[in-house]
Protein backbone atom coordinates (compact mmCIF):
# COMPACT_ATOMS: atom_id res chain seq x y z
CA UNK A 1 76.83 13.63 7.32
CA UNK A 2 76.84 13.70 11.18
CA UNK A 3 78.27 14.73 13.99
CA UNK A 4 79.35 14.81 17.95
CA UNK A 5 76.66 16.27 19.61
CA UNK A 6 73.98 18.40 18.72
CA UNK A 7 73.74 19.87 14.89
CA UNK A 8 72.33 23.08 16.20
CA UNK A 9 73.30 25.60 19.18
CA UNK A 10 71.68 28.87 19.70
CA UNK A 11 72.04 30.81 22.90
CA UNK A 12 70.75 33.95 23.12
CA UNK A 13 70.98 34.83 19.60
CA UNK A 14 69.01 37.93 18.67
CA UNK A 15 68.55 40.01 15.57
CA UNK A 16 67.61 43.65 14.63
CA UNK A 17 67.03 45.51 12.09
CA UNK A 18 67.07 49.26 13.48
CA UNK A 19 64.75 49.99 16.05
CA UNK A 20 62.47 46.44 14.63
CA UNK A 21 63.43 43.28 17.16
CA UNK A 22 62.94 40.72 14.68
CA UNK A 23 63.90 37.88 17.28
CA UNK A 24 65.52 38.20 20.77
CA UNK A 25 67.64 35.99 23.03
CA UNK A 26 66.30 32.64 21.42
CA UNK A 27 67.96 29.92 22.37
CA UNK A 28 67.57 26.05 21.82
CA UNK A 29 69.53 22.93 20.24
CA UNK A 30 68.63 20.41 17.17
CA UNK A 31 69.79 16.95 17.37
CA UNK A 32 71.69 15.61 14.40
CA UNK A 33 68.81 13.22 13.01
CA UNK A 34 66.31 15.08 14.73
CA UNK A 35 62.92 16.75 12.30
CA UNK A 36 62.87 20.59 14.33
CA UNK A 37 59.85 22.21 13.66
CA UNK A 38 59.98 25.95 13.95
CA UNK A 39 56.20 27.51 14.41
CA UNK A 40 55.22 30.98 14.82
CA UNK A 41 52.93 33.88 13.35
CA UNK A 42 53.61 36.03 10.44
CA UNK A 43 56.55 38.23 11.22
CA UNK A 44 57.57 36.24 14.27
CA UNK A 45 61.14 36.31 13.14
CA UNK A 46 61.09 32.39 11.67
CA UNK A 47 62.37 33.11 8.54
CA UNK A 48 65.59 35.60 9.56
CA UNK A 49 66.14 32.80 12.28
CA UNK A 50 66.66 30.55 9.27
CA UNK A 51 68.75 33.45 7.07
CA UNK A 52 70.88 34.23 10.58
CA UNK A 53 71.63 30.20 10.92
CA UNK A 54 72.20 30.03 7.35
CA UNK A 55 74.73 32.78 7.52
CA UNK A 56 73.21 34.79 5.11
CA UNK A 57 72.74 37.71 7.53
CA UNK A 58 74.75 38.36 10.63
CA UNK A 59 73.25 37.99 14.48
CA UNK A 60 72.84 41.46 16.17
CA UNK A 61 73.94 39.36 19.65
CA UNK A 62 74.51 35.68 21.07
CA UNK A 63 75.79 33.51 19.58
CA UNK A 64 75.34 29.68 17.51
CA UNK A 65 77.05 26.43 16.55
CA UNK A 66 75.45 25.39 12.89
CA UNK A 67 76.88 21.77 11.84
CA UNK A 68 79.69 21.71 14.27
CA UNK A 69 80.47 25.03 13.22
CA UNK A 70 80.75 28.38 15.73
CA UNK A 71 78.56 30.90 13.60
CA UNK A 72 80.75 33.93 12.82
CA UNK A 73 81.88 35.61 9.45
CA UNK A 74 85.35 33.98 9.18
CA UNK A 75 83.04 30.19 9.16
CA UNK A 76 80.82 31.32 6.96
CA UNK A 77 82.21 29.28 3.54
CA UNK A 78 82.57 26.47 5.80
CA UNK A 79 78.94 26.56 7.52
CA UNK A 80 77.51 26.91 3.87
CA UNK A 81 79.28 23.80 2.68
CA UNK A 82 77.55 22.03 5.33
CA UNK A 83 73.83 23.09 5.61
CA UNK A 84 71.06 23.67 2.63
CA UNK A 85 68.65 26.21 2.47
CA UNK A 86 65.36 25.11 0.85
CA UNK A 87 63.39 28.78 0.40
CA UNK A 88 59.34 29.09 0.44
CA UNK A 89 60.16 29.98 -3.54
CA UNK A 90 61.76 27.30 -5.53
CA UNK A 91 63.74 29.59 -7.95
CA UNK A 92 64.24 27.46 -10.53
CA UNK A 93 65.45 28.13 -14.13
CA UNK A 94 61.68 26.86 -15.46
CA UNK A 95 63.53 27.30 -19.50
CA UNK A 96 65.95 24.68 -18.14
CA UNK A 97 65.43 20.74 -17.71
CA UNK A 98 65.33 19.20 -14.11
CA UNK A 99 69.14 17.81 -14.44
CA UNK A 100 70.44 21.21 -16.35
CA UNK A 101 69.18 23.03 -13.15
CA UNK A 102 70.73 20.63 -10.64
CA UNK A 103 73.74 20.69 -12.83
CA UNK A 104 73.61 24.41 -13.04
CA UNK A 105 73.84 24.77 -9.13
CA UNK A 106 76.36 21.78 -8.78
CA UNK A 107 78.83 23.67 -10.50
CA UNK A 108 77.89 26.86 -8.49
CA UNK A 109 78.65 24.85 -5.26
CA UNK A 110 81.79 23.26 -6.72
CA UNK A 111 80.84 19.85 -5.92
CA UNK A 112 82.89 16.83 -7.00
CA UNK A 113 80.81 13.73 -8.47
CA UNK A 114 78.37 16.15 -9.99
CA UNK A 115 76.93 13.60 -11.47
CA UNK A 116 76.55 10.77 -8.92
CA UNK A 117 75.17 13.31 -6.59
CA UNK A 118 72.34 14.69 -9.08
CA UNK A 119 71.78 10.89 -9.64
CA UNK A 120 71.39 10.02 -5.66
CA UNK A 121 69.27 13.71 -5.25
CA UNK A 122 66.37 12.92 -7.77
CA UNK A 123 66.46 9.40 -6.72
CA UNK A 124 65.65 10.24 -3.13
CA UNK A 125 62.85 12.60 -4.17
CA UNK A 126 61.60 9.88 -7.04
CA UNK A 127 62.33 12.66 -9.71
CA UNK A 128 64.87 10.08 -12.17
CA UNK A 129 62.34 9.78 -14.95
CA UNK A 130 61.63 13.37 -14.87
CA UNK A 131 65.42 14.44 -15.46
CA UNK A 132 64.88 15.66 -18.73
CA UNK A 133 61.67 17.76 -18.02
CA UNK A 134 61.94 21.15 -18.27
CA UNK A 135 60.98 22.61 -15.14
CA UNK A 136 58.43 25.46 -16.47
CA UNK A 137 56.43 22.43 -17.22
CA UNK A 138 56.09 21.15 -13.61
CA UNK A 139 53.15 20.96 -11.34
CA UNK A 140 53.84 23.08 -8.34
CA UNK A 141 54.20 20.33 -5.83
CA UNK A 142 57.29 18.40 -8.90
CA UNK A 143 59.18 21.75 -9.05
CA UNK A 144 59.22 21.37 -4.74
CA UNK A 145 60.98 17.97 -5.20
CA UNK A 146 63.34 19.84 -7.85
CA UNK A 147 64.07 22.30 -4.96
CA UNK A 148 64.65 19.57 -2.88
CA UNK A 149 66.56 17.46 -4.75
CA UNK A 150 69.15 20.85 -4.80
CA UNK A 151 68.87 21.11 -1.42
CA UNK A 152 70.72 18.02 -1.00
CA UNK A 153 73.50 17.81 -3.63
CA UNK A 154 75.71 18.96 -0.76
CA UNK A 155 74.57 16.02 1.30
CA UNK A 156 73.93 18.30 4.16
CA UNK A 157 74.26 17.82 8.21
CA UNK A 158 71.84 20.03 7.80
CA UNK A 159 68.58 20.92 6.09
CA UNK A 160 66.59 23.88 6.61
CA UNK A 161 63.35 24.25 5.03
CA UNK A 162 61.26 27.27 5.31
CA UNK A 163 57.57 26.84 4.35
CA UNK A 164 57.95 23.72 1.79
CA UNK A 165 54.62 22.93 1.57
CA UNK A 166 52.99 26.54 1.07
CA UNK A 167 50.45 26.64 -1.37
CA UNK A 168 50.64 22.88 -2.31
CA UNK A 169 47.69 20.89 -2.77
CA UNK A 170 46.91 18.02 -0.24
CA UNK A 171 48.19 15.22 -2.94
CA UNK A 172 51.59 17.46 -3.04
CA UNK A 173 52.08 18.32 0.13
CA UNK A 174 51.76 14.80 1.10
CA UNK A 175 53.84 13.49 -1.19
CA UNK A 176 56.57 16.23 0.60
CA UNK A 177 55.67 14.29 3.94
CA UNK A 178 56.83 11.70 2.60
CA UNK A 179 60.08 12.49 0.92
CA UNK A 180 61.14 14.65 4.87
CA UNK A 181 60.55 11.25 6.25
CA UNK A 182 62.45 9.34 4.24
CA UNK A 183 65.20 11.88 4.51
CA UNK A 184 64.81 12.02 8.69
CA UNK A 185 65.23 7.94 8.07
CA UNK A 186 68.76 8.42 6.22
CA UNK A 187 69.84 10.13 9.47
CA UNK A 188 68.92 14.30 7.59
CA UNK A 189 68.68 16.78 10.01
CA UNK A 190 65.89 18.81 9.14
CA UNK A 191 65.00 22.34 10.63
CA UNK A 192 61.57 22.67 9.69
CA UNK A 193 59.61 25.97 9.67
CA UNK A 194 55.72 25.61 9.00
CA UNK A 195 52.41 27.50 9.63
CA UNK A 196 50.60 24.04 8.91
CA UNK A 197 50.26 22.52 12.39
CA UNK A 198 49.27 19.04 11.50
CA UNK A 199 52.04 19.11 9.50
CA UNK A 200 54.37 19.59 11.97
CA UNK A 201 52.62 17.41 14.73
CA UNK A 202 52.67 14.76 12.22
CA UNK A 203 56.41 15.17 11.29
CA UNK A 204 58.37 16.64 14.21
CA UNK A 205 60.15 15.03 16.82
CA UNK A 206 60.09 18.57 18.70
CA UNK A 207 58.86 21.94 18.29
CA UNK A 208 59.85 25.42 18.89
CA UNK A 209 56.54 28.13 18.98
CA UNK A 210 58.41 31.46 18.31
CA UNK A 211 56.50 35.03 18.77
CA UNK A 212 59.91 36.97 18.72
CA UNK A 213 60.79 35.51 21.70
CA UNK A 214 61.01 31.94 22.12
CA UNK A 215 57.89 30.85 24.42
CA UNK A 216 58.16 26.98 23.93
CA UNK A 217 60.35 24.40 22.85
CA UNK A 218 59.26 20.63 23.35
CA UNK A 219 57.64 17.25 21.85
CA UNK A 220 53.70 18.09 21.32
CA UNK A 221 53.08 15.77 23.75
CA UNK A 222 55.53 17.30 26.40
CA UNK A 223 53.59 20.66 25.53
CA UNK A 224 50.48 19.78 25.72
CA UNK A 225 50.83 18.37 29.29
CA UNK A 226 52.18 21.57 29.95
CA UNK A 227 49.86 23.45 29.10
CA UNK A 228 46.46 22.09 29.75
CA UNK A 229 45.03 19.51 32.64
CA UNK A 230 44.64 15.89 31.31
CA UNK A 231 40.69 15.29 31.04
CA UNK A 232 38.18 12.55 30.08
CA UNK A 233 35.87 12.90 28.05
CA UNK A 234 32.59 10.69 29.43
CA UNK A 235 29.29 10.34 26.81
CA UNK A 236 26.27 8.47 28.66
CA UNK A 237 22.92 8.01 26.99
CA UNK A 238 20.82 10.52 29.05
CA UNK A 239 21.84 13.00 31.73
CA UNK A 240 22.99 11.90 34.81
CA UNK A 241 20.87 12.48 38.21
CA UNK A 242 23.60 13.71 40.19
CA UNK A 243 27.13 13.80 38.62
CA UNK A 244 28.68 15.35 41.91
CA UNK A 245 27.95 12.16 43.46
CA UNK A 246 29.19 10.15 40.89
CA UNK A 247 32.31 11.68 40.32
CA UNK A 248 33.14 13.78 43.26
CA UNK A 249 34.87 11.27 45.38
CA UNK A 250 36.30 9.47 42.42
CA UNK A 251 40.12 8.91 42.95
CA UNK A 252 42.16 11.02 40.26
CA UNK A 253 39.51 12.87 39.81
CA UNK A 254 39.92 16.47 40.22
CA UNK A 255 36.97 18.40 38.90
CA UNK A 256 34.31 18.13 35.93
CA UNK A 257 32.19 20.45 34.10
CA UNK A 258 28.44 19.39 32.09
CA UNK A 259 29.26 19.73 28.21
CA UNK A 260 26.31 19.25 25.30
CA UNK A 261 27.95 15.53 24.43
CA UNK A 262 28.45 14.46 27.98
CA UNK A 263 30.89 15.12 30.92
CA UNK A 264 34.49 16.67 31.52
CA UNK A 265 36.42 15.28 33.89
CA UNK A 266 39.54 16.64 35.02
CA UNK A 267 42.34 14.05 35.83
CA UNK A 268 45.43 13.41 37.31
CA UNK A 269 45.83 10.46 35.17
CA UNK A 270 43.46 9.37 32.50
CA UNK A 271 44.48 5.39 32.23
CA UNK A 272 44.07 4.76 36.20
CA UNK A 273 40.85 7.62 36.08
CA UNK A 274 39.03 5.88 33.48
CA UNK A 275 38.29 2.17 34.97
CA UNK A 276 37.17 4.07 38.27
CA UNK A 277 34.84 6.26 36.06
CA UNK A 278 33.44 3.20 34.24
CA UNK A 279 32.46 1.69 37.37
CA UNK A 280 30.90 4.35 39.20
CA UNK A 281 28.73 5.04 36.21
CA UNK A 282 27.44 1.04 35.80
CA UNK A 283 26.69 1.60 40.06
CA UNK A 284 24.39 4.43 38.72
CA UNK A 285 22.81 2.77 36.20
CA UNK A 286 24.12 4.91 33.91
CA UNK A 287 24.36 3.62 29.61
CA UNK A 288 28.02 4.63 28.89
CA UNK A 289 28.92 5.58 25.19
CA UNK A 290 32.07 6.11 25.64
CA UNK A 291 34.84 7.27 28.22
CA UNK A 292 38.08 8.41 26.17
CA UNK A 293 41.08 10.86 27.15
CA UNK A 294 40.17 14.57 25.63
CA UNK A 295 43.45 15.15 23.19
CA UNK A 296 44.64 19.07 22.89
CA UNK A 297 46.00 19.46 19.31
CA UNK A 298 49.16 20.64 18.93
CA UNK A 299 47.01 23.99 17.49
CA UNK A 300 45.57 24.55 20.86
CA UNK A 301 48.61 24.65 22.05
CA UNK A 302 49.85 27.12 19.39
CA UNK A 303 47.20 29.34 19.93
CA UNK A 304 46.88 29.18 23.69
CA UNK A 305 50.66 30.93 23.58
CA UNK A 306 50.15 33.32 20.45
CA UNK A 307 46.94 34.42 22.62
CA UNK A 308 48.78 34.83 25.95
CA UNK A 309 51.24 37.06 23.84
CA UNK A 310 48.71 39.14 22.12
CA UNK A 311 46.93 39.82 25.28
CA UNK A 312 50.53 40.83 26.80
CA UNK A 313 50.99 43.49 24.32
CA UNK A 314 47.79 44.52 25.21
CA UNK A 315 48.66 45.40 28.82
């Protein structure tokens, strides 16, 4: 199921319990199609982002569009109809078999087809021969694809999923990798949250970093530019005699430091940098090991933002 237009609006949507902020004018768009991660600390609000969107608890202010849907009490049936909620706990019957669960919640939803759609749900998350399993007898990571496979008997426009690979074993959580991008390839819009960073650099299209307040939304790529000066990272054999010479009137080049494996350079462009770099180090006499762009991780982007927040609650 798509849409016109994007499958998620939130404008200054903010939520609070009391005198607790739990999020506070946050406000950003998902593409229909589009993998959204959603990234943030412990108690940064992702998960009552998720139950406010979900319309499982109301905003305190702003306001949302959730599948083409304004996001008020009177839409709420409607809204529900639309999305899936995928929890950090499976809750699954585990005395029931695979299908008897997804038949059990089929007929809680009031879905037509029951049965075609439990068919096409354990097919996309390679679950058919496991149908008649009872669930208590699942690995961790099978019972995931169980969830899963619920999530999507609606055939959402979209899928939130808070946390699906927490406390999953490499084999399992790569195996959910690979079912979220098979389901971004069907055209699923999934709204991802995660405190696995490679996960979500490896999966995202964009990302949202959330420490109550929004502080970045982006690609990692966008971000990292944004963040941090492109460098070059330059390995030679021994020490050079006099690096300011070498690089100091280098075009592009804007400054280096001396590190243990090498050089540092800071540059306005690595790909035009680089050549010039190569050859003023072969006019030296320098033995080059290797001259490659230094990559910031979509952590050290993470962590450069939950750092500037911790140190503004400090002042």
């Amino acid at each position: 199921m798509t849409g016109v237009g994007p499958a998620v609006v939130v404008e200054q949507l903010t939520k609070r319990f009391g005198e607790r902020t739990a999020f506070a004018d946050v406000s950003f768009e998902v593409g229909y199609g589009e993998v959204f991660g959603f990234l943030g600390p412990n108690g940064a609000g992702k998960t009552t982002t998720v139950r406010t969107l979900g319309t499982l608890i109301a905003p305190s202010s702003g306001s949302a569009v959730v599948a083409g849907m304004p996001l008020n009490a009177e839409n709420g049936p409607a809204i529900r109809a639309r999305i899936s909620i995928m929890p950090e706990s499976p809750g699954l019957y585990l005395r029931l078999t695979v299908v008897e669960n997804l038949q059990c919640f089929a007929g809680l939803y009031e879905l037509a087809d029951a049965r075609g759609r439990i068919e096409r749900a354990l097919r996309a998350v390679n679950l058919a021969d496991r149908a008649q399993d009872l669930c208590g007898s699942l690995s961790k990571g099978l019972r995931q694809r169980v969830a899963l496979a619920r999530a999507l008997l609606n055939d959402p426009a979209v899928l939130f999923l808070d946390e699906p690979t927490s406390g999953l074993d490499p084999v399992a959580a790569r195996e959910v990798h690979e079912l979220i991008t098979s389901l971004r390839a069907r055209g699923v819009t999934i709204f991802l949250t995660t405190h696995r960073l490679e996960e979500a650099e490896r999966l995202c299209d964009r990302v949202a970093i959330l420490n109550t307040t929004l502080r970045l939304v982006g690609k990692p790529d966008e971000l990292r530019e944004r963040l941090f000066t492109k460098k070059l990272d330059v390995r030679v054999r021994t020490p050079l005699d006099d690096p300011g010479q070498v690089f100091g009137a280098l075009p592009g080049v804007q400054g280096w430091d001396q590190v243990s494996s090498g050089y540092l350079l800071a540059v306005s462009d690595p790909d035009l940098a680089a050549p010039a770099v190569a050859r003023a180090l072969v006019g030296a006499d320098a033995d080059i090991l290797s001259i490659a762009e230094s990559r910031h991780s979509l952590e050290d982007v993470y962590l450069e933002l939950i750092d500037e927040d911790v140190e503004a609650r400090r002042r």
